[in-house]
Each structure stands twice: as C-alpha cells, then as structure tokens.
Protein backbone atom coordinates (compact mmCIF):
# COMPACT_ATOMS: atom_id res chain seq x y z
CA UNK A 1 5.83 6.98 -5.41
CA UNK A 2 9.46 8.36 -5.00
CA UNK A 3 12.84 7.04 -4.61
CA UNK A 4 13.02 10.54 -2.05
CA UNK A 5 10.94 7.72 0.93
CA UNK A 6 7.77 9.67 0.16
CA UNK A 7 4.28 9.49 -2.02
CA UNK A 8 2.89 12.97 -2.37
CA UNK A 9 -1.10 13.18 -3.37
CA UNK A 10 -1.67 15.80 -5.91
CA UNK A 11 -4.96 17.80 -7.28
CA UNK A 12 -6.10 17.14 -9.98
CA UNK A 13 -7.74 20.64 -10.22
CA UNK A 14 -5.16 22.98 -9.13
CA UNK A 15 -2.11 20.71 -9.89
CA UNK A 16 -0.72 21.74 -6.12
CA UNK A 17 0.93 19.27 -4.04
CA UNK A 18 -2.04 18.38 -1.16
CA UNK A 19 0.00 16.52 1.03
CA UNK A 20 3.55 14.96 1.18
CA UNK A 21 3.41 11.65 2.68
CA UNK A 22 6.42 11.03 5.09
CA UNK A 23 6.92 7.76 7.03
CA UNK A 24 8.74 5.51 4.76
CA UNK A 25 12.53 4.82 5.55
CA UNK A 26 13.53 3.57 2.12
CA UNK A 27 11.75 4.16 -1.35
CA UNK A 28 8.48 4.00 -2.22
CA UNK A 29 8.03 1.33 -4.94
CA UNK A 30 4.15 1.91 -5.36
CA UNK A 31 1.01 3.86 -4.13
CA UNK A 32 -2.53 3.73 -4.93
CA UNK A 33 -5.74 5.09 -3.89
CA UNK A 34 -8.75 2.68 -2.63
CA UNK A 35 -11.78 2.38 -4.55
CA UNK A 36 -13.69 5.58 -2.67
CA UNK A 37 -10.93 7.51 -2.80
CA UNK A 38 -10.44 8.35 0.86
CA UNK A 39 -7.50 6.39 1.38
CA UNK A 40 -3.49 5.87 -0.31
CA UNK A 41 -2.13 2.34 0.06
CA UNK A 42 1.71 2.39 -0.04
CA UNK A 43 4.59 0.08 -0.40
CA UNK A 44 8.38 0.49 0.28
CA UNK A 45 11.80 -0.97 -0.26
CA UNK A 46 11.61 -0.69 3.62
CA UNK A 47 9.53 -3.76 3.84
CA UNK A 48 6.49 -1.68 5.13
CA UNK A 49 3.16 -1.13 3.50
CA UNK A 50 0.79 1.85 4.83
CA UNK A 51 -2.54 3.13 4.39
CA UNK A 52 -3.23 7.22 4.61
CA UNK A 53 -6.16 9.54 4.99
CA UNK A 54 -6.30 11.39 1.49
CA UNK A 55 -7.91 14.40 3.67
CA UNK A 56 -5.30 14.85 6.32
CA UNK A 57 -2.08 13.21 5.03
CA UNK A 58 -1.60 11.29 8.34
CA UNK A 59 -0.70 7.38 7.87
CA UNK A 60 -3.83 5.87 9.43
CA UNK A 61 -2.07 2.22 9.17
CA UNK A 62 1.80 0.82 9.04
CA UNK A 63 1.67 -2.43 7.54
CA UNK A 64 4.30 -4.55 8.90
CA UNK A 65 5.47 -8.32 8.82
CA UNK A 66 7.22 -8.68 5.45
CA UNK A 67 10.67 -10.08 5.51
CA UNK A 68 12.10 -7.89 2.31
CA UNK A 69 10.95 -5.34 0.03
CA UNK A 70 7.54 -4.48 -1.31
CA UNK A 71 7.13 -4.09 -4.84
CA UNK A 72 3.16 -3.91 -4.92
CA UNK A 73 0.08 -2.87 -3.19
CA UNK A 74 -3.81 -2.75 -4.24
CA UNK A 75 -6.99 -2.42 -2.71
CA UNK A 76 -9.85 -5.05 -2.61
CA UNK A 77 -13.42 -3.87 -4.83
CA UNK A 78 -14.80 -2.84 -1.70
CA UNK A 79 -11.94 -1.31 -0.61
CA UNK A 80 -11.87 -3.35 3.02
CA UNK A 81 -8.89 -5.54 2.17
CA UNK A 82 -5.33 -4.64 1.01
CA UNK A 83 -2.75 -7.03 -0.34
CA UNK A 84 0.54 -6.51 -0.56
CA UNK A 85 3.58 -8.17 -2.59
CA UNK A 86 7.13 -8.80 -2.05
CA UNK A 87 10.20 -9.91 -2.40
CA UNK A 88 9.92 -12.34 0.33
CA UNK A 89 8.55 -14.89 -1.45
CA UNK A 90 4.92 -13.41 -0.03
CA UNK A 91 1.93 -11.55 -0.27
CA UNK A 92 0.35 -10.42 2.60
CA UNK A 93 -3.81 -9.56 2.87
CA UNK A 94 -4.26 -6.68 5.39
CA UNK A 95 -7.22 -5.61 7.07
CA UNK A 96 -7.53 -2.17 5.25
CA UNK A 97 -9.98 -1.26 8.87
CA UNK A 98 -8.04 -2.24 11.17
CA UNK A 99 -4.40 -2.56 9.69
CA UNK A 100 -3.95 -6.46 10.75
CA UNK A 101 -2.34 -9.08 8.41
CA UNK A 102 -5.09 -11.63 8.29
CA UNK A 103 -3.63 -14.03 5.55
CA UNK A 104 0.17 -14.98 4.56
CA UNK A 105 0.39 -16.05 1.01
CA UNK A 106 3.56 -18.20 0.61
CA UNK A 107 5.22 -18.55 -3.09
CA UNK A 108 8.04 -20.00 -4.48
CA UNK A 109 9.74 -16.94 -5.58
CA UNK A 110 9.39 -13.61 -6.04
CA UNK A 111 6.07 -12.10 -5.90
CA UNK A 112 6.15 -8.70 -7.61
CA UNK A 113 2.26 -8.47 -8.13
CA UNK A 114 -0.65 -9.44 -6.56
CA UNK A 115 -4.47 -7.94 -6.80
CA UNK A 116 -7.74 -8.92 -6.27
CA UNK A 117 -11.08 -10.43 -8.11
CA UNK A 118 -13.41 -8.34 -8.86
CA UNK A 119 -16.10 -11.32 -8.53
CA UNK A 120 -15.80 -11.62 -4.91
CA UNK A 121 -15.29 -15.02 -4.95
C-alpha cells in the first residue's frame, strides 16, 4: 500500500515490480492477498475498497458504499467474502464473486479493524 494512490504486487523470486495497481484516488491504507492467492483486496483513504486479478493487474471489483475512509481489508478462509473497515463507524462484508455489499456492520465509533473466524461459524 502507498500514500502515491497505488498497491504494486511484487515477486517474490525476481524482486521485479509485476504489476502497479492504479485506480485509487487517495492513499492506499491497506492491501492483502486472498487465501489462493489469485486475488489483492485493497482499501483507500478514498472510501473505496477493490479486489484485483494478481495475473493481469486489472481491478476485477470497486467496492463502494462507505461514507469515509478505509483503514482495513481481509479476506474470508475461503476466500468468497471480503470485509472491509472504516472510519464511518462501519464495516462492510462484500461479496468477493460478485463485488456486492451484502451486510452493513454498524458501530459506535471508529472501526479500524475487522477480520474473519476461521471456524466458519
């Protein structure tokens, strides 16, 4: 993640820059990858979350509906669910398929973390 508005996916084997993810309009505040690692979950000061194909560098998903900043996002176990954290007194859980915002998670305050179980329950 970069305060530059980009995430750029590296190898590990050759240490070369694979792709340079542009998209974001503000920094990005955290990126990681899902649990197959095929995809990059992002968040941004912009108030945008995205999801991007490791193989092409293209943003597959622009997770939007957050009032404020992002400070956090993580992938479910499975890797089918994405939840996002903010400073909009939310977290949001995304549809890491399809890119929807199936749950709102109200909260008092700031939420600046949120991940999942690994139990499933």
């Amino acid at each position: 993640s970069s305060a530059d508005c980009t995430a750029r996916i590296w190898s590990v084997n050759t240490g070369n820059c694979m792709h340079v993810l542009h998209g974001h309009l503000d920094e990005v505040t955290c990126a990681v990858f899902s649990p197959d690692g095929l995809w990059v979950a992002t968040a941004s000061k912009d108030g945008t979350g995205g999801i991007w194909s490791v193989d092409s560098g293209e943003r597959q998903h622009l997770l939007q509906g957050h009032a404020d900043s992002l400070y956090s996002v993580r992938f479910s176990p499975d890797g089918l669910w994405v939840v996002t954290a903010s400073k909009d007194f939310s977290a949001r859980v995304w549809s890491a398929v399809s890119g929807e915002c199936e749950h709102t998670l109200e909260h008092g305050s700031l939420v600046t973390l949120a991940v999942f179980s690994g139990s499933r329950k």
